[in-house]
Protein backbone atom coordinates (compact mmCIF):
# COMPACT_ATOMS: atom_id res chain seq x y z
CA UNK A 1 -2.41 -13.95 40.43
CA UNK A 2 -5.58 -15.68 39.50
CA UNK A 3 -5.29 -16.31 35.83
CA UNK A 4 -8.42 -17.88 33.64
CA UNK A 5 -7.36 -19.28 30.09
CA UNK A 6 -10.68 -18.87 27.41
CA UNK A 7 -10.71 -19.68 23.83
CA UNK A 8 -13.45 -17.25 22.56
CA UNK A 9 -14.60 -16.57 19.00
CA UNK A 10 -13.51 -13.05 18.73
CA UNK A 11 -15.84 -10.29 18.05
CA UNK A 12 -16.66 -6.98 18.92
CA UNK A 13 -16.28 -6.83 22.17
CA UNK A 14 -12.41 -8.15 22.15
CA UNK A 15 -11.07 -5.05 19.92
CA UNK A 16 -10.72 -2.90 22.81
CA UNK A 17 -9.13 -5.06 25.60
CA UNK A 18 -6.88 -6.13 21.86
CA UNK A 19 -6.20 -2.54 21.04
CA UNK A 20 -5.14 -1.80 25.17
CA UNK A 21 -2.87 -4.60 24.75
CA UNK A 22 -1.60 -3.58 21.55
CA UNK A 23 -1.07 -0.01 22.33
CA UNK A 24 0.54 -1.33 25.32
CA UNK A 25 3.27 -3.19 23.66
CA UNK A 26 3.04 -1.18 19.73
CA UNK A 27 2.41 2.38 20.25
CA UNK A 28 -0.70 4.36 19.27
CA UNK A 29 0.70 4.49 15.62
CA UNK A 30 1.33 0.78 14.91
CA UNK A 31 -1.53 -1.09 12.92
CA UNK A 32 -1.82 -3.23 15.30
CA UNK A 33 -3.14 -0.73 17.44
CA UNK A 34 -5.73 0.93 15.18
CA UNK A 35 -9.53 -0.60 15.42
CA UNK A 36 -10.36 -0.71 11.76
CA UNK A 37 -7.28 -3.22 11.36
CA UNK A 38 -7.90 -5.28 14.20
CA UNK A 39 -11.12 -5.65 13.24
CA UNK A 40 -10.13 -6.63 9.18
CA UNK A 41 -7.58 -8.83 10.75
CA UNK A 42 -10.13 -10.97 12.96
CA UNK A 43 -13.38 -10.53 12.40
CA UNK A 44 -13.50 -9.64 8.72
CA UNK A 45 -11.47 -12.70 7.64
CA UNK A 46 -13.31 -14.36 4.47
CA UNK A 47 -12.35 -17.61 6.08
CA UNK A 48 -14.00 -16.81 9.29
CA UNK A 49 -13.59 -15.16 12.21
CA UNK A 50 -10.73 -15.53 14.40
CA UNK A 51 -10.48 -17.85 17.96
CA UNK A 52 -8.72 -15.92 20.72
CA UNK A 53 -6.74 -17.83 23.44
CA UNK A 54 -6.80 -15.44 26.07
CA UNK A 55 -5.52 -15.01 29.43
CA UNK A 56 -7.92 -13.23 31.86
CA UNK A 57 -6.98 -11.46 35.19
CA UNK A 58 -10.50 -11.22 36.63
CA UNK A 59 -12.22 -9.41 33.46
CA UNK A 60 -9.34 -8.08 31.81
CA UNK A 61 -7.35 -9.42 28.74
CA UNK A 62 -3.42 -9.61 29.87
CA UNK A 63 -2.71 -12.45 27.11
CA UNK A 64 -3.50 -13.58 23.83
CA UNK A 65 -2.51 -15.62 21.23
CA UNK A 66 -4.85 -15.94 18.07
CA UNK A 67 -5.89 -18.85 15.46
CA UNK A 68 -7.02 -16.98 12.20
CA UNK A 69 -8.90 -19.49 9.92
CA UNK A 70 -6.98 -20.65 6.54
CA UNK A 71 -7.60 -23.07 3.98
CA UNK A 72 -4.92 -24.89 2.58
CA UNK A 73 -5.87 -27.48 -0.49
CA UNK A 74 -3.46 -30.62 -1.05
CA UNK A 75 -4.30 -33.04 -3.54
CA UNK A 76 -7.62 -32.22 -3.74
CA UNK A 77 -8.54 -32.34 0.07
CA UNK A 78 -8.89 -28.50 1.65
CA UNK A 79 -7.99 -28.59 5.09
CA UNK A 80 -8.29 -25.95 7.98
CA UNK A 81 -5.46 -24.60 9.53
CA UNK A 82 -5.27 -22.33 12.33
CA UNK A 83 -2.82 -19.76 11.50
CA UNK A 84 -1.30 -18.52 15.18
CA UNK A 85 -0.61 -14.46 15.47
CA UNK A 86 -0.48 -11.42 17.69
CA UNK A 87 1.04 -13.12 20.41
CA UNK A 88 1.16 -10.35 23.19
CA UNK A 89 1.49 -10.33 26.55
CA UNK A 90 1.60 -7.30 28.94
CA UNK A 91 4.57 -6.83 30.86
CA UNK A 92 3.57 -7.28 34.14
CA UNK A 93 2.18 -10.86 33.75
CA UNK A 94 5.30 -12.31 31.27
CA UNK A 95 6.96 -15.06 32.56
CA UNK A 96 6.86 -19.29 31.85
CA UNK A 97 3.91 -19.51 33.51
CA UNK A 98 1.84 -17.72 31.11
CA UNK A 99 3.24 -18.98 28.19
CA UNK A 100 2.63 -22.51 29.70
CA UNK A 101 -0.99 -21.57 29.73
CA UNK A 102 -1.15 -20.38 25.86
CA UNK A 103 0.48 -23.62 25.00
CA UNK A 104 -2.11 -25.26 26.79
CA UNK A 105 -4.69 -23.20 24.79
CA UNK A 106 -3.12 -24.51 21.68
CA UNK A 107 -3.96 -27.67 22.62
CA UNK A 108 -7.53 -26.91 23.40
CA UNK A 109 -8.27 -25.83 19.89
CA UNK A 110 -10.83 -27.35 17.85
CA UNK A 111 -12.64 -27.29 14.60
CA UNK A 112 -8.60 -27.49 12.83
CA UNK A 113 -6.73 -29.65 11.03
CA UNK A 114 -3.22 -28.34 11.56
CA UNK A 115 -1.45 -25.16 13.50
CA UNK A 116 0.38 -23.51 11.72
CA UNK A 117 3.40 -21.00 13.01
CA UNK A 118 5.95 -18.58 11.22
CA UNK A 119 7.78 -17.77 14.23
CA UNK A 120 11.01 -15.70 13.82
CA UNK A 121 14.51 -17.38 14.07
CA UNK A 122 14.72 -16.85 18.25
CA UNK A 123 11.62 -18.32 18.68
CA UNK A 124 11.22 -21.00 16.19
CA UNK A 125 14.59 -22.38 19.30
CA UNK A 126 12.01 -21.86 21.81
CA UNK A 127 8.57 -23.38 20.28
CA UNK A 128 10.80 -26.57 19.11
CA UNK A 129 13.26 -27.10 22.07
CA UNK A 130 10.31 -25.87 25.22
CA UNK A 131 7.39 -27.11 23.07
CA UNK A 132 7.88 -29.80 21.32
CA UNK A 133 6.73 -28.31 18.18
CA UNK A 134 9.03 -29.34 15.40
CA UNK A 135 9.73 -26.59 12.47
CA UNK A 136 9.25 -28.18 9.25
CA UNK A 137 11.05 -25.42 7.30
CA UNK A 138 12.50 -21.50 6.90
CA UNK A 139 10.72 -19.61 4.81
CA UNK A 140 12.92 -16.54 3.59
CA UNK A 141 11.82 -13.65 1.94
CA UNK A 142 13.89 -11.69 -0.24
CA UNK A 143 13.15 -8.31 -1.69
CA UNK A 144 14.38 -6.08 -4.67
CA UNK A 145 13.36 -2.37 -6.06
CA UNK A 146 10.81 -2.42 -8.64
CA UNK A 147 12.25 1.04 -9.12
CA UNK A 148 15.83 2.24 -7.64
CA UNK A 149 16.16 5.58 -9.81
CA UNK A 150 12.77 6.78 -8.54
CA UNK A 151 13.98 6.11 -5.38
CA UNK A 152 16.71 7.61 -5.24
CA UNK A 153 14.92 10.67 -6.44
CA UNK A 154 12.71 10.44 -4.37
CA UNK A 155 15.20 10.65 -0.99
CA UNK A 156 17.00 12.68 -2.72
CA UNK A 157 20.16 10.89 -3.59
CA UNK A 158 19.86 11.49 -7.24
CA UNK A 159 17.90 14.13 -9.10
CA UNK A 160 16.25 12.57 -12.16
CA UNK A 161 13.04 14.23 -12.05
CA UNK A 162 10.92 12.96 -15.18
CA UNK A 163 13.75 10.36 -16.61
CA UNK A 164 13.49 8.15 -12.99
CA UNK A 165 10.77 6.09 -14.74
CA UNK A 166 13.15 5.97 -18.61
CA UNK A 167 16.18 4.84 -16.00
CA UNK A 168 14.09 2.45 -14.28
CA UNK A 169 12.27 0.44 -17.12
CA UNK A 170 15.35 -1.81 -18.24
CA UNK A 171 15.10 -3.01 -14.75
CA UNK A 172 12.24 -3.59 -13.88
CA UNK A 173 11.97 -5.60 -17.16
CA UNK A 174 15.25 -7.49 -15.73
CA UNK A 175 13.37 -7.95 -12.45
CA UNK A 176 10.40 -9.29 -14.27
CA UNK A 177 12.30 -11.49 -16.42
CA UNK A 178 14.26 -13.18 -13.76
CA UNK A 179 11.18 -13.78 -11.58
CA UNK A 180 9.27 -15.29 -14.20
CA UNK A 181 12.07 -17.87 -15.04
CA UNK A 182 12.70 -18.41 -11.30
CA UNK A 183 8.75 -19.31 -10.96
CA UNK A 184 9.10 -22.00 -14.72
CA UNK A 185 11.73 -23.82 -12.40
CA UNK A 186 10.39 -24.06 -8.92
CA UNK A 187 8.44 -27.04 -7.90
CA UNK A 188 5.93 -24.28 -6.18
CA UNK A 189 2.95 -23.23 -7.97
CA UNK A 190 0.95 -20.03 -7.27
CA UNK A 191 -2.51 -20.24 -7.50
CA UNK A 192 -4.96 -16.73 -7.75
CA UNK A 193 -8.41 -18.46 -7.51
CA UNK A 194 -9.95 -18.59 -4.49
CA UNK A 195 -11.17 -21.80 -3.54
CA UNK A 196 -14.86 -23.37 -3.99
């Protein structure tokens, strides 16, 4: 196995080695897989385009790992973190070794202040106990209906027809109401400008 590790601005010419990955590991039907969102995802990014750490076998792409460009502002100062995503890696080549190698791309980086990961619980164990990269915090995300009656219509649970949306509007002003009070009392702010 003679394996070459590149960090390449990504552009035109990565979506289809991407997409053969992606299909690879996805499906055909998974976003991920489709052109148009690969191409949104990295090279459409209003931050700028996306770095790919990638993992050549001769010329073909068996591994990547990629930085997308965001801009965090603290305190005034806007720094540039490299956001880390679509890590894939095709069956054949998976082992140590090749994750080894993307770690060592991660080190290669330039142009950023900070990397940033959300890794899922199983491998936030892996990037802090193999890597050395400490987790800072979990991040959970919690979701509720906007509209259960419609719904429930909808799947067919319940048959409400036209009064869905009169059964769902006390709710959703609950929902509302409770969100808006749990935002007055957190110490995070959310900000819709973009910055300068």
């Amino acid at each position: 196995m003679n394996l070459e590790l590149r960090l390449e601005q990504l552009g035109d010419e990565h979506i289809e080695p991407y997409l053969r990955l992606s299909r690879s590991e996805y499906g055909e039907d998974a976003a991920v897989s489709q052109a148009s969102h690969l191409r949104w995802k990295f090279l459409q990014n209003p931050q700028g385009p996306s770095v790919g750490i990638n993992l050549y076998n001769g010329s073909e792409i068996v591994g990547r790992l990629v930085a997308m460009p965001r801009t965090f502002i603290c305190r005034g100062i806007a720094y540039k973190a490299a956001f880390m995503a679509d890590l894939v890696i095709e069956r054949a080549y998976r082992g140590m070794y090749l994750m080894l190698q993307l770690v060592e791309g991660l080190k290669r980086l330039a142009g950023f202040d900070l990397v940033l990961l959300t890794p899922n619980p199983l491998a936030t164990a892996v990037w802090e106990k193999l890597f050395e990269m400490p987790s800072h915090f979990v991040f959970g995300v919690s979701a509720v209906p906007l509209r259960p009656a419609r719904i429930a219509h909808v799947s067919g649970k319940v048959k409400l027809g036209n009064l869905a949306a009169l059964v769902d509007w006390p709710w959703r002003i609950l929902v509302r109401g409770v969100s808006r009070l749990g935002s007055l009392l957190s110490a995070g702010r959310a900000v819709r400008e973009w910055p300068p």
